[in-house]
PDB file of N, CA and C in Angstrom:
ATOM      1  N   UNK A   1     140.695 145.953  27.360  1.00  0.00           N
ATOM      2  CA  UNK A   1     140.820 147.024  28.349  1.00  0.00           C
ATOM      3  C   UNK A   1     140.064 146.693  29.632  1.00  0.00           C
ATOM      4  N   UNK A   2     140.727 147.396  30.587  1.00  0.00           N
ATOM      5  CA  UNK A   2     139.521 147.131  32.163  1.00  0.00           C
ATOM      6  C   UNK A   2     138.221 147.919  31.618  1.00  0.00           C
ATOM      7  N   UNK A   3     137.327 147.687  32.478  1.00  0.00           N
ATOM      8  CA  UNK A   3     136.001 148.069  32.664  1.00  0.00           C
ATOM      9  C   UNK A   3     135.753 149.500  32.725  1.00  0.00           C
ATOM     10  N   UNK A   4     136.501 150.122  32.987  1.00  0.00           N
ATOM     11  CA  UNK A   4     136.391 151.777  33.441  1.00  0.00           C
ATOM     12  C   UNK A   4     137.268 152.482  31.881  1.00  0.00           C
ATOM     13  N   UNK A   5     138.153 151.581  31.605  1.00  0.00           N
ATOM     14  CA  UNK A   5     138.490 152.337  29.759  1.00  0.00           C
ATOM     15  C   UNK A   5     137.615 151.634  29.021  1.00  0.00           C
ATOM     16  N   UNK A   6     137.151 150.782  28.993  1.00  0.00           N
ATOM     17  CA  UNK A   6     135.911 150.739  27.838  1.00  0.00           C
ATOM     18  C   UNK A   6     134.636 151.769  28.398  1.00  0.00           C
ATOM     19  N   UNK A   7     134.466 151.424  29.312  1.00  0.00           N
ATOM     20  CA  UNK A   7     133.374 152.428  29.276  1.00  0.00           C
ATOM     21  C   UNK A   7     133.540 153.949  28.850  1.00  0.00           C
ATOM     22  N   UNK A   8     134.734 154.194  28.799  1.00  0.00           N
ATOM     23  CA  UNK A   8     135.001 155.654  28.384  1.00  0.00           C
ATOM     24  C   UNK A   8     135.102 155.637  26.805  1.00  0.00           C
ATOM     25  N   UNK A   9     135.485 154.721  26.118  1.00  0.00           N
ATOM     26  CA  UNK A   9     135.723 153.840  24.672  1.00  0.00           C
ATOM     27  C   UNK A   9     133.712 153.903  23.864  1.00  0.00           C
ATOM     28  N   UNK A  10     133.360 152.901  25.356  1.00  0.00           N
ATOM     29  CA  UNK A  10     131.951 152.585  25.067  1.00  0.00           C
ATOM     30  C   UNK A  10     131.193 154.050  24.425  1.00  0.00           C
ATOM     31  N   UNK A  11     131.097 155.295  25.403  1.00  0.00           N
ATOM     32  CA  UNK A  11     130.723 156.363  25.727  1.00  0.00           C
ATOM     33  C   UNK A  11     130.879 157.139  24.045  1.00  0.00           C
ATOM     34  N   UNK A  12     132.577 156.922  23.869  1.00  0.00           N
ATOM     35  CA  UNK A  12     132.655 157.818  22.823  1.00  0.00           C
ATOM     36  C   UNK A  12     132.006 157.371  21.467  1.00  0.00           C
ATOM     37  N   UNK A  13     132.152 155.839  21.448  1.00  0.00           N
ATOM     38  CA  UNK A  13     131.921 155.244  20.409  1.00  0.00           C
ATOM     39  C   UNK A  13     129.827 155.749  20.491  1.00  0.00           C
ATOM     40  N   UNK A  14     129.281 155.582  21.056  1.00  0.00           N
ATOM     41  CA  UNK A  14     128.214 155.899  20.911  1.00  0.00           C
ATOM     42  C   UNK A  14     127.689 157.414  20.630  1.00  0.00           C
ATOM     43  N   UNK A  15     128.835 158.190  21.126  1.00  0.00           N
ATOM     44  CA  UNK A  15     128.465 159.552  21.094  1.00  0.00           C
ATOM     45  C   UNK A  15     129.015 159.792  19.150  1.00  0.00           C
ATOM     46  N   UNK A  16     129.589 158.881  18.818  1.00  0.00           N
ATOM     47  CA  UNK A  16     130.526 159.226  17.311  1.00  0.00           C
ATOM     48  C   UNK A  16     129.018 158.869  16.550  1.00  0.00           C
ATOM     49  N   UNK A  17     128.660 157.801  16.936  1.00  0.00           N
ATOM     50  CA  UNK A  17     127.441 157.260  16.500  1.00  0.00           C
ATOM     51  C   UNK A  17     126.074 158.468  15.835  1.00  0.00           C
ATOM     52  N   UNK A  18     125.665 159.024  17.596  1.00  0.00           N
ATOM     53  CA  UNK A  18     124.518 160.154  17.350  1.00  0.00           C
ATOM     54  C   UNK A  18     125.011 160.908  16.993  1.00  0.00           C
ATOM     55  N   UNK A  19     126.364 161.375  16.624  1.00  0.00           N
ATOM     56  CA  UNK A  19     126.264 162.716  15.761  1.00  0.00           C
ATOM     57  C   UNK A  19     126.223 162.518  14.460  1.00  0.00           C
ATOM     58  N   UNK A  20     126.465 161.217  14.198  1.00  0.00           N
ATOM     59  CA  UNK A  20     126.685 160.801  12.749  1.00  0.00           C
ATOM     60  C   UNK A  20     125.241 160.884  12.178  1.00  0.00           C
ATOM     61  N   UNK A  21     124.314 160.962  12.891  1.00  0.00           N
ATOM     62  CA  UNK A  21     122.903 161.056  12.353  1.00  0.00           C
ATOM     63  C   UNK A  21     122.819 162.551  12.176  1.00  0.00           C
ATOM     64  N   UNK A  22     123.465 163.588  12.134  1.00  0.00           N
ATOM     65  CA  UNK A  22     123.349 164.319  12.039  1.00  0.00           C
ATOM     66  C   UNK A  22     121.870 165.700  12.460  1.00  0.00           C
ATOM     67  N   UNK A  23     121.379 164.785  13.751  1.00  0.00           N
ATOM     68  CA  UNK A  23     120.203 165.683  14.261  1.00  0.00           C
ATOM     69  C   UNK A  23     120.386 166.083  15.732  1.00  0.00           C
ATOM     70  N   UNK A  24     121.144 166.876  15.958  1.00  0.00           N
ATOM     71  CA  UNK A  24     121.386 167.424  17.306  1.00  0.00           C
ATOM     72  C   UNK A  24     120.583 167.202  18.457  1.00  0.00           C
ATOM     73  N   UNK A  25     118.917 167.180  17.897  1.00  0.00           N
ATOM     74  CA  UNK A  25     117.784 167.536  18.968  1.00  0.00           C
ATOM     75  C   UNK A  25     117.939 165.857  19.257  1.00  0.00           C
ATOM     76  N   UNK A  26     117.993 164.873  18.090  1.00  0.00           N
ATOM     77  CA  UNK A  26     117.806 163.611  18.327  1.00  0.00           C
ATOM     78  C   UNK A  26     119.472 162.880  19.326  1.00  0.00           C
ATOM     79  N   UNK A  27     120.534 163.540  18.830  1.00  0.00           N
ATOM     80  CA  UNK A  27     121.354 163.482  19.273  1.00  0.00           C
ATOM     81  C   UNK A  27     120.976 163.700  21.057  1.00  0.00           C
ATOM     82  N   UNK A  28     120.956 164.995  21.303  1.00  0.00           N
ATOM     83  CA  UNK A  28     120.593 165.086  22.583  1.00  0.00           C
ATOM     84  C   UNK A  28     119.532 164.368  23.441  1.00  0.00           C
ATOM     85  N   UNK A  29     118.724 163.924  22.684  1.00  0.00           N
ATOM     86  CA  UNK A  29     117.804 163.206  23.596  1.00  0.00           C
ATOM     87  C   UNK A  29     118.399 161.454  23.924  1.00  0.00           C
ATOM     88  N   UNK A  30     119.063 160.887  22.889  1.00  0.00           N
ATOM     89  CA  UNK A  30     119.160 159.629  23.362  1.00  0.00           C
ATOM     90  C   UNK A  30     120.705 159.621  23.892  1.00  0.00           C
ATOM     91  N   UNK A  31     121.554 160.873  23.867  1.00  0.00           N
ATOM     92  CA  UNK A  31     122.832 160.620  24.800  1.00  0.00           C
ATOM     93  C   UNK A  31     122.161 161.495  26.448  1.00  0.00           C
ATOM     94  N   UNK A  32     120.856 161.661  26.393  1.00  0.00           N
ATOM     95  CA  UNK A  32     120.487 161.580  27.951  1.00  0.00           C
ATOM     96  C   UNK A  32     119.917 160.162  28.335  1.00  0.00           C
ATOM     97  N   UNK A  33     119.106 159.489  27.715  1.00  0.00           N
ATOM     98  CA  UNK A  33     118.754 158.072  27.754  1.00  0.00           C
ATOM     99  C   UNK A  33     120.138 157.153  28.254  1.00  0.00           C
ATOM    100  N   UNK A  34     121.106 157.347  27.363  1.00  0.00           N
ATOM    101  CA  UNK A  34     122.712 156.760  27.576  1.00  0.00           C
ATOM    102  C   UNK A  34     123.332 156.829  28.943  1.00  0.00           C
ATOM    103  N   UNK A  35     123.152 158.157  29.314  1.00  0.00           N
ATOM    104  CA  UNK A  35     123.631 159.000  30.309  1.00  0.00           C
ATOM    105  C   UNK A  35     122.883 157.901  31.760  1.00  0.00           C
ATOM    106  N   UNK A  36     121.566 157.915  31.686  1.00  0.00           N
ATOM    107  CA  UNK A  36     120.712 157.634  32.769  1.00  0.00           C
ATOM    108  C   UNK A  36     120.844 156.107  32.980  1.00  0.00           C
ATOM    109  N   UNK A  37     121.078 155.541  31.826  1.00  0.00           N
ATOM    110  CA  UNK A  37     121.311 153.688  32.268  1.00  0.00           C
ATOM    111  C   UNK A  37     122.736 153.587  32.569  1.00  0.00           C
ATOM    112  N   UNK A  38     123.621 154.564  32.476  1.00  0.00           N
ATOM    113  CA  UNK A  38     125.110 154.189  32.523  1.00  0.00           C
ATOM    114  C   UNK A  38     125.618 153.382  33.998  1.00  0.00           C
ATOM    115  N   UNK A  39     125.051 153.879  34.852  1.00  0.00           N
ATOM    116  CA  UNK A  39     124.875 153.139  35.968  1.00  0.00           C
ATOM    117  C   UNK A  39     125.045 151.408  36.290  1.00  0.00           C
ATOM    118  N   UNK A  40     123.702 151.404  35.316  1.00  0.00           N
ATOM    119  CA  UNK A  40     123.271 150.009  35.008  1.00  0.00           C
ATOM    120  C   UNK A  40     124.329 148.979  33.941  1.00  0.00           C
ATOM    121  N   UNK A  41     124.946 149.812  32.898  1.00  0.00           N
ATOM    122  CA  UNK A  41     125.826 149.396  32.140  1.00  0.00           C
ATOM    123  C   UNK A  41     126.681 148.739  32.822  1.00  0.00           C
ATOM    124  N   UNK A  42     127.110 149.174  34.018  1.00  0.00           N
ATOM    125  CA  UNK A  42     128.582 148.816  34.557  1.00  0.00           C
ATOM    126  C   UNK A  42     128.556 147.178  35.339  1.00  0.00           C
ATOM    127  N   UNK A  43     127.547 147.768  35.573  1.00  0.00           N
ATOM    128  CA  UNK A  43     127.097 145.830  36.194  1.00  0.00           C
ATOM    129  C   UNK A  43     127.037 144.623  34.926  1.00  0.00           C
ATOM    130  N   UNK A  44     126.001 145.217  33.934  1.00  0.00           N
ATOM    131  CA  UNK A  44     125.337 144.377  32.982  1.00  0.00           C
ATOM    132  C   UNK A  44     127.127 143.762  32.504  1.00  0.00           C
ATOM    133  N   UNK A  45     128.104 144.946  31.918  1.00  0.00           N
ATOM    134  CA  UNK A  45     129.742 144.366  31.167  1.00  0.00           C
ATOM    135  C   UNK A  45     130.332 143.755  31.686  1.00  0.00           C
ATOM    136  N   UNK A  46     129.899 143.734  33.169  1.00  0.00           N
ATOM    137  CA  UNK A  46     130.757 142.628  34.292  1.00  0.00           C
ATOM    138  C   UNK A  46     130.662 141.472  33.696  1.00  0.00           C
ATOM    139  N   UNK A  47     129.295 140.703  33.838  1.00  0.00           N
ATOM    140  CA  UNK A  47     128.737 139.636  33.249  1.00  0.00           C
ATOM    141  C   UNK A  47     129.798 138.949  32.467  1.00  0.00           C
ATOM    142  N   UNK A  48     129.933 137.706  32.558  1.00  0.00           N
ATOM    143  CA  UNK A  48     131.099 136.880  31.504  1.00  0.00           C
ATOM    144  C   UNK A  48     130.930 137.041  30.460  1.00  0.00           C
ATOM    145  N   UNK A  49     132.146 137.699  29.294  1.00  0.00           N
ATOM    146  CA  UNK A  49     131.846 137.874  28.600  1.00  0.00           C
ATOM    147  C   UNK A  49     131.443 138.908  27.822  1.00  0.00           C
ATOM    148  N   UNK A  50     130.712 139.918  28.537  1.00  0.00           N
ATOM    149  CA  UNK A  50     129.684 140.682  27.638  1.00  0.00           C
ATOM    150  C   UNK A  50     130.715 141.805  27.722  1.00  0.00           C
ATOM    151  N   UNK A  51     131.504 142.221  27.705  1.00  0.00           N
ATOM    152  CA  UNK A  51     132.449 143.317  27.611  1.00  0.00           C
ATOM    153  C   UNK A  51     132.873 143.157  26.270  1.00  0.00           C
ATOM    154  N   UNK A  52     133.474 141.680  25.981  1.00  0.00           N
ATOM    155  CA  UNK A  52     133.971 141.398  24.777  1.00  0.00           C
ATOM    156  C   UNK A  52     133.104 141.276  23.790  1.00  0.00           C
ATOM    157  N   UNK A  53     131.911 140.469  24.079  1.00  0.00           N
ATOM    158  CA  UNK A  53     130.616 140.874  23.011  1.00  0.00           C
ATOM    159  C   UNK A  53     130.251 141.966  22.500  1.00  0.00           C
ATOM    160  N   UNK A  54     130.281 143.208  23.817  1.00  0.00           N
ATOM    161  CA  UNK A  54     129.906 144.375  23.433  1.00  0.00           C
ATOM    162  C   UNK A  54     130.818 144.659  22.233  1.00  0.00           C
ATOM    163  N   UNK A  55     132.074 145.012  22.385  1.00  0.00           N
ATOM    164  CA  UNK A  55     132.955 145.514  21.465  1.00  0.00           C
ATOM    165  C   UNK A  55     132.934 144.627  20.149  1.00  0.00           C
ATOM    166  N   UNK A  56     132.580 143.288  20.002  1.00  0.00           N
ATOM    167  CA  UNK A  56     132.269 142.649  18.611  1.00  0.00           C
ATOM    168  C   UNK A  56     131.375 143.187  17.820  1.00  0.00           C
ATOM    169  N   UNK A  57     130.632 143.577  18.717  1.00  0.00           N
ATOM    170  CA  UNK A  57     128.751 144.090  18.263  1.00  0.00           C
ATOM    171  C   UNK A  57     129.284 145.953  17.548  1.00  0.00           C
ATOM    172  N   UNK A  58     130.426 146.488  18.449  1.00  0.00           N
ATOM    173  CA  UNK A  58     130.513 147.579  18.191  1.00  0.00           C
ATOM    174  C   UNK A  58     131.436 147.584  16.839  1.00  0.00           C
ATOM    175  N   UNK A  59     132.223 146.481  16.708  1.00  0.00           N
ATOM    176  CA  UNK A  59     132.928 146.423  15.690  1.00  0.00           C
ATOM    177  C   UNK A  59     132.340 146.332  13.912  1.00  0.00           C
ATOM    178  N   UNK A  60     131.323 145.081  14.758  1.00  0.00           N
ATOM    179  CA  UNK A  60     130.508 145.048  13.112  1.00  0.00           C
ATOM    180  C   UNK A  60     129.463 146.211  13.170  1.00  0.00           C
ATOM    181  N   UNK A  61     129.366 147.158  13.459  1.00  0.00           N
ATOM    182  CA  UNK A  61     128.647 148.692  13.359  1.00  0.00           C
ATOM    183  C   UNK A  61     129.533 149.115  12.347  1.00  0.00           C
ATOM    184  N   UNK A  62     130.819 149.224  13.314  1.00  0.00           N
ATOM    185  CA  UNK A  62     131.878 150.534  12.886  1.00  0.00           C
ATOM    186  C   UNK A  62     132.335 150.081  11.684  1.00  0.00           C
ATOM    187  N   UNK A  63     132.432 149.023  11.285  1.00  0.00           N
ATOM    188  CA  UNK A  63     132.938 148.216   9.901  1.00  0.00           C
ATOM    189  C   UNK A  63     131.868 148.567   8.854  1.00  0.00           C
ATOM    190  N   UNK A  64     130.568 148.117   9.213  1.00  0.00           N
ATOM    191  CA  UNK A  64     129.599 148.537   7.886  1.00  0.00           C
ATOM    192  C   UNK A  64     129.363 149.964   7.979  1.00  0.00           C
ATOM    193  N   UNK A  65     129.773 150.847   8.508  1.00  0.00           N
ATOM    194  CA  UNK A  65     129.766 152.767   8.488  1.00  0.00           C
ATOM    195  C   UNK A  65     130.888 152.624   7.603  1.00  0.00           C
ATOM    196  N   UNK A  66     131.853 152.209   7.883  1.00  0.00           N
ATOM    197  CA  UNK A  66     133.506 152.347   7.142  1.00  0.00           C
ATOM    198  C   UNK A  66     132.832 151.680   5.501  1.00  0.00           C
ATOM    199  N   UNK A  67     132.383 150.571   5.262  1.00  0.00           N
ATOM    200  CA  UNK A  67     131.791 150.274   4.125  1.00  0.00           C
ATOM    201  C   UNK A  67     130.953 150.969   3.607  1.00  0.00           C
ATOM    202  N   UNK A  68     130.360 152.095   4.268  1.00  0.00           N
ATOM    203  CA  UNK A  68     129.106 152.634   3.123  1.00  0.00           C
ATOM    204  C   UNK A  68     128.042 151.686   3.451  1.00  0.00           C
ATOM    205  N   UNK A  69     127.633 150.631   4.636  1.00  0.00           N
ATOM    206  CA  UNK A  69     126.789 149.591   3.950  1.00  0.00           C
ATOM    207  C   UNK A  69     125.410 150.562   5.104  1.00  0.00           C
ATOM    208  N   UNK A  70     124.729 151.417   5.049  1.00  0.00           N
ATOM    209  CA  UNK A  70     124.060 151.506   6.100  1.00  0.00           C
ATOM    210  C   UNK A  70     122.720 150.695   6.240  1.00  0.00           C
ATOM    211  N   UNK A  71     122.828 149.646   5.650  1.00  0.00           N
ATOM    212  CA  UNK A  71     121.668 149.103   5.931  1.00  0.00           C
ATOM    213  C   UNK A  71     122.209 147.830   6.968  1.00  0.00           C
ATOM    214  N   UNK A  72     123.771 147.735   6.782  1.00  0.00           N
ATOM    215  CA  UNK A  72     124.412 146.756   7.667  1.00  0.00           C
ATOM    216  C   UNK A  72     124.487 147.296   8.835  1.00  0.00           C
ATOM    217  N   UNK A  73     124.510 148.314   8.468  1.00  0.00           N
ATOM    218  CA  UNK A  73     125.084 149.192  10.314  1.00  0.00           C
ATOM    219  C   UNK A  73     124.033 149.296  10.975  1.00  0.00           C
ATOM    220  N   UNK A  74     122.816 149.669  10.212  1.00  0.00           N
ATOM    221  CA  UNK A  74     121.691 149.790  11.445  1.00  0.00           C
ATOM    222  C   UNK A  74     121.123 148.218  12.281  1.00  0.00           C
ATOM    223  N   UNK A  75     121.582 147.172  10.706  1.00  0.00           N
ATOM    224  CA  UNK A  75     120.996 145.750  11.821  1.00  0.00           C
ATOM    225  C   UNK A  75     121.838 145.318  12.889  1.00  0.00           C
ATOM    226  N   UNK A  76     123.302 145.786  12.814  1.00  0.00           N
ATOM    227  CA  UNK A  76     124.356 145.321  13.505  1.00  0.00           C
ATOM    228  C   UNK A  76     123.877 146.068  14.693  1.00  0.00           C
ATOM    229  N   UNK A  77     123.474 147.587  14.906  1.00  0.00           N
ATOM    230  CA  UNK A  77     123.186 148.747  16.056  1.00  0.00           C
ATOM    231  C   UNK A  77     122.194 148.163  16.282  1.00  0.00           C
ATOM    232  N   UNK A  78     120.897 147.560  15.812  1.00  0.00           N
ATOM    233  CA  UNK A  78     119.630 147.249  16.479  1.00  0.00           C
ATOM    234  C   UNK A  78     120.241 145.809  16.591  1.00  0.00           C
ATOM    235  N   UNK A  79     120.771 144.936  16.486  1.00  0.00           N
ATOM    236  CA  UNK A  79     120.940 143.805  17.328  1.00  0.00           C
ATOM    237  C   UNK A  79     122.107 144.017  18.618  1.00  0.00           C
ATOM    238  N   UNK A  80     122.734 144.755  18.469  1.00  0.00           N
ATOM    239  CA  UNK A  80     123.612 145.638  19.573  1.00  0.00           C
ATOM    240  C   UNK A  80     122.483 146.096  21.077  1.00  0.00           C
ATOM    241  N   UNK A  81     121.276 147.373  20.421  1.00  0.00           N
ATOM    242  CA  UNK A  81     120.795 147.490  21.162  1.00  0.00           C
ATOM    243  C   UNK A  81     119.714 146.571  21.834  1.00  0.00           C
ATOM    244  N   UNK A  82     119.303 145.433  20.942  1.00  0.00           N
ATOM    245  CA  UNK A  82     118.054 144.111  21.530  1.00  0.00           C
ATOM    246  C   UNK A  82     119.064 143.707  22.569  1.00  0.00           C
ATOM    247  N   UNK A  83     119.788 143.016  22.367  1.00  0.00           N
ATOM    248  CA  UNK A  83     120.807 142.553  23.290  1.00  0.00           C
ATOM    249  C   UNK A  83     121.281 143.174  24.830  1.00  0.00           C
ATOM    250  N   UNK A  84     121.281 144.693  25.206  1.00  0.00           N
ATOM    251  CA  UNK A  84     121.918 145.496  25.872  1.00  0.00           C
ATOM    252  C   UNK A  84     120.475 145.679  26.364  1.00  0.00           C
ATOM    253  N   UNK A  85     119.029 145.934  25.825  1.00  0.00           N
ATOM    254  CA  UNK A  85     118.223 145.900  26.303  1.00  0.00           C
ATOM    255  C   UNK A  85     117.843 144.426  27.030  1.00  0.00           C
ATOM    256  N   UNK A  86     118.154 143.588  27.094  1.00  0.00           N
ATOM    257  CA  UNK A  86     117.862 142.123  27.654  1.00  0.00           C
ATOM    258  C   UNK A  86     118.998 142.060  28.686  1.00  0.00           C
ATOM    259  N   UNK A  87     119.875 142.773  28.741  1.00  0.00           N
ATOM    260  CA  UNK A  87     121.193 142.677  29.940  1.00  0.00           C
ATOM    261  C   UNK A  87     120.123 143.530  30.897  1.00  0.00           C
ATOM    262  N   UNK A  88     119.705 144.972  30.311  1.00  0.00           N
ATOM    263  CA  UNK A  88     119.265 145.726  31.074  1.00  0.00           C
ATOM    264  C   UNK A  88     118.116 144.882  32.223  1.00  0.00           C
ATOM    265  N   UNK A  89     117.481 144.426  31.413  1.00  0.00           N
ATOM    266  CA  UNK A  89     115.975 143.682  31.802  1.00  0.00           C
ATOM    267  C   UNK A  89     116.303 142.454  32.807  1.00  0.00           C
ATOM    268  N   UNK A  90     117.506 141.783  32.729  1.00  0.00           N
ATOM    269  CA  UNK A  90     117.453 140.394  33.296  1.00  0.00           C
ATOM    270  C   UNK A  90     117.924 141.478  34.731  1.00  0.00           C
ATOM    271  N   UNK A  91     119.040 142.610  34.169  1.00  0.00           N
ATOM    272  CA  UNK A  91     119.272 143.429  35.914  1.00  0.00           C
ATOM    273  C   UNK A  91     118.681 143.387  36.150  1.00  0.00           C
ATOM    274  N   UNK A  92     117.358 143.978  36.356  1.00  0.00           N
ATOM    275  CA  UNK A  92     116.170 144.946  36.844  1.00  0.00           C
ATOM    276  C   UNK A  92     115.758 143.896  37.331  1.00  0.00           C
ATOM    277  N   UNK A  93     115.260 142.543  36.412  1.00  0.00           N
ATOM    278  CA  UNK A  93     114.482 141.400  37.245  1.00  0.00           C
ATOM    279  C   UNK A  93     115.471 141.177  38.526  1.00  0.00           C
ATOM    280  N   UNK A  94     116.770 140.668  38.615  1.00  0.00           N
ATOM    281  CA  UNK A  94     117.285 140.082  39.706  1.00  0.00           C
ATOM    282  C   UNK A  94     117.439 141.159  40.573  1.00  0.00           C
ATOM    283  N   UNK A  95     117.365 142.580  40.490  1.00  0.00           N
ATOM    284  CA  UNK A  95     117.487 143.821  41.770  1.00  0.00           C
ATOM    285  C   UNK A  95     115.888 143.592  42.124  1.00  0.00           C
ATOM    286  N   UNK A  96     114.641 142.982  41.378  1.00  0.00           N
ATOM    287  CA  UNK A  96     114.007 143.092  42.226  1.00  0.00           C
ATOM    288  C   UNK A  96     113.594 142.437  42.964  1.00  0.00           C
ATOM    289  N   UNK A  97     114.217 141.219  42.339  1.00  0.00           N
ATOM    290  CA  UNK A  97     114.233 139.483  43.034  1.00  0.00           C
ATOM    291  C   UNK A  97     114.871 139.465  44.914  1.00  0.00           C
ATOM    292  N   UNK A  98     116.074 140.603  44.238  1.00  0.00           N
ATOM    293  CA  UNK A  98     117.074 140.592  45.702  1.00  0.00           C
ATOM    294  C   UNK A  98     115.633 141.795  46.468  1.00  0.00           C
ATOM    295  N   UNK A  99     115.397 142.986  46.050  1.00  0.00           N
ATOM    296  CA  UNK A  99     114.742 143.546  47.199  1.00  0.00           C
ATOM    297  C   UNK A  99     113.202 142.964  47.374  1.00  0.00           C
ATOM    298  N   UNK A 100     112.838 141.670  46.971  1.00  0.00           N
ATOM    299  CA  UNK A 100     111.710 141.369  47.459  1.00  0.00           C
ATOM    300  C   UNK A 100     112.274 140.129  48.301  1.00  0.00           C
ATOM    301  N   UNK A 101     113.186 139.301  48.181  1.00  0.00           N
ATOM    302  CA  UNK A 101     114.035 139.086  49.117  1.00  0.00           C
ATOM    303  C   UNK A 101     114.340 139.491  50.486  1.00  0.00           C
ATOM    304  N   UNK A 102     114.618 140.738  50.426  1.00  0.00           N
ATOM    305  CA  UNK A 102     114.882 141.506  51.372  1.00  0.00           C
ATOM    306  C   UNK A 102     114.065 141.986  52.301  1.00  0.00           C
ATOM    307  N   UNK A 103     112.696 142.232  51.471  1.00  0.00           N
ATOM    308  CA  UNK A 103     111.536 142.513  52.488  1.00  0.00           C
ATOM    309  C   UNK A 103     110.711 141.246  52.751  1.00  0.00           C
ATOM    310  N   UNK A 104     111.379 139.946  52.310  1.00  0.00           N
ATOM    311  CA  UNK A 104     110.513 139.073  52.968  1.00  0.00           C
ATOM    312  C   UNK A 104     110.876 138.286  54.028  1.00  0.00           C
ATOM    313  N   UNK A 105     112.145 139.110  54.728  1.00  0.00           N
ATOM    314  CA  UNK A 105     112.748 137.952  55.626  1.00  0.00           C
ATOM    315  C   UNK A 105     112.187 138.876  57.181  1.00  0.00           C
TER     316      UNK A 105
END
């Protein structure tokens, strides 16, 4: 899919996710966390590649939930999220690379 239907794909699939934990309060707090990097998401899926990674990463989640395996699903979701946290991080370094850049010319 383009970039703008996965992210709507991305969105739901994560929102299927926190309710599946079944704690509303916890639910609500990390689909505002979701909410606030989404921004940042859209750049990080550009990246070669990582659109299609993402959805591999989301696949072996959704496969060990469908199995019953939840001890598979949470390593598949925490290597999902290490990963998405290191897209996040390499952004942040190069936006600040470019605005110290910017104020040094």
């Amino acid at each position: 899919p383009d970039l703008r239907s996965y992210m709507v794909l991305n969105e739901k699939f994560h929102q299927m996710i926190y309710h599946g934990a079944h704690n509303p309060v916890l639910e609500e707090l990390v689909f505002q966390v979701y909410r606030r990097v989404a921004r940042y998401r859209r750049f990080t899926l550009r990246a070669h590649g990582r659109m299609k990674e993402s959805a591999k990463e989301h696949r072996a989640t959704a496969e060990a939930i469908y199995r019953g395996d939840a001890d598979e699903a949470r390593k598949a979701m925490e290597y999902h999220i290490d990963i998405r946290r290191l897209d996040h991080a390499d952004f942040v370094t190069f936006l600040t690379r470019l605005n110290e850049e910017a104020h040094s010319s």
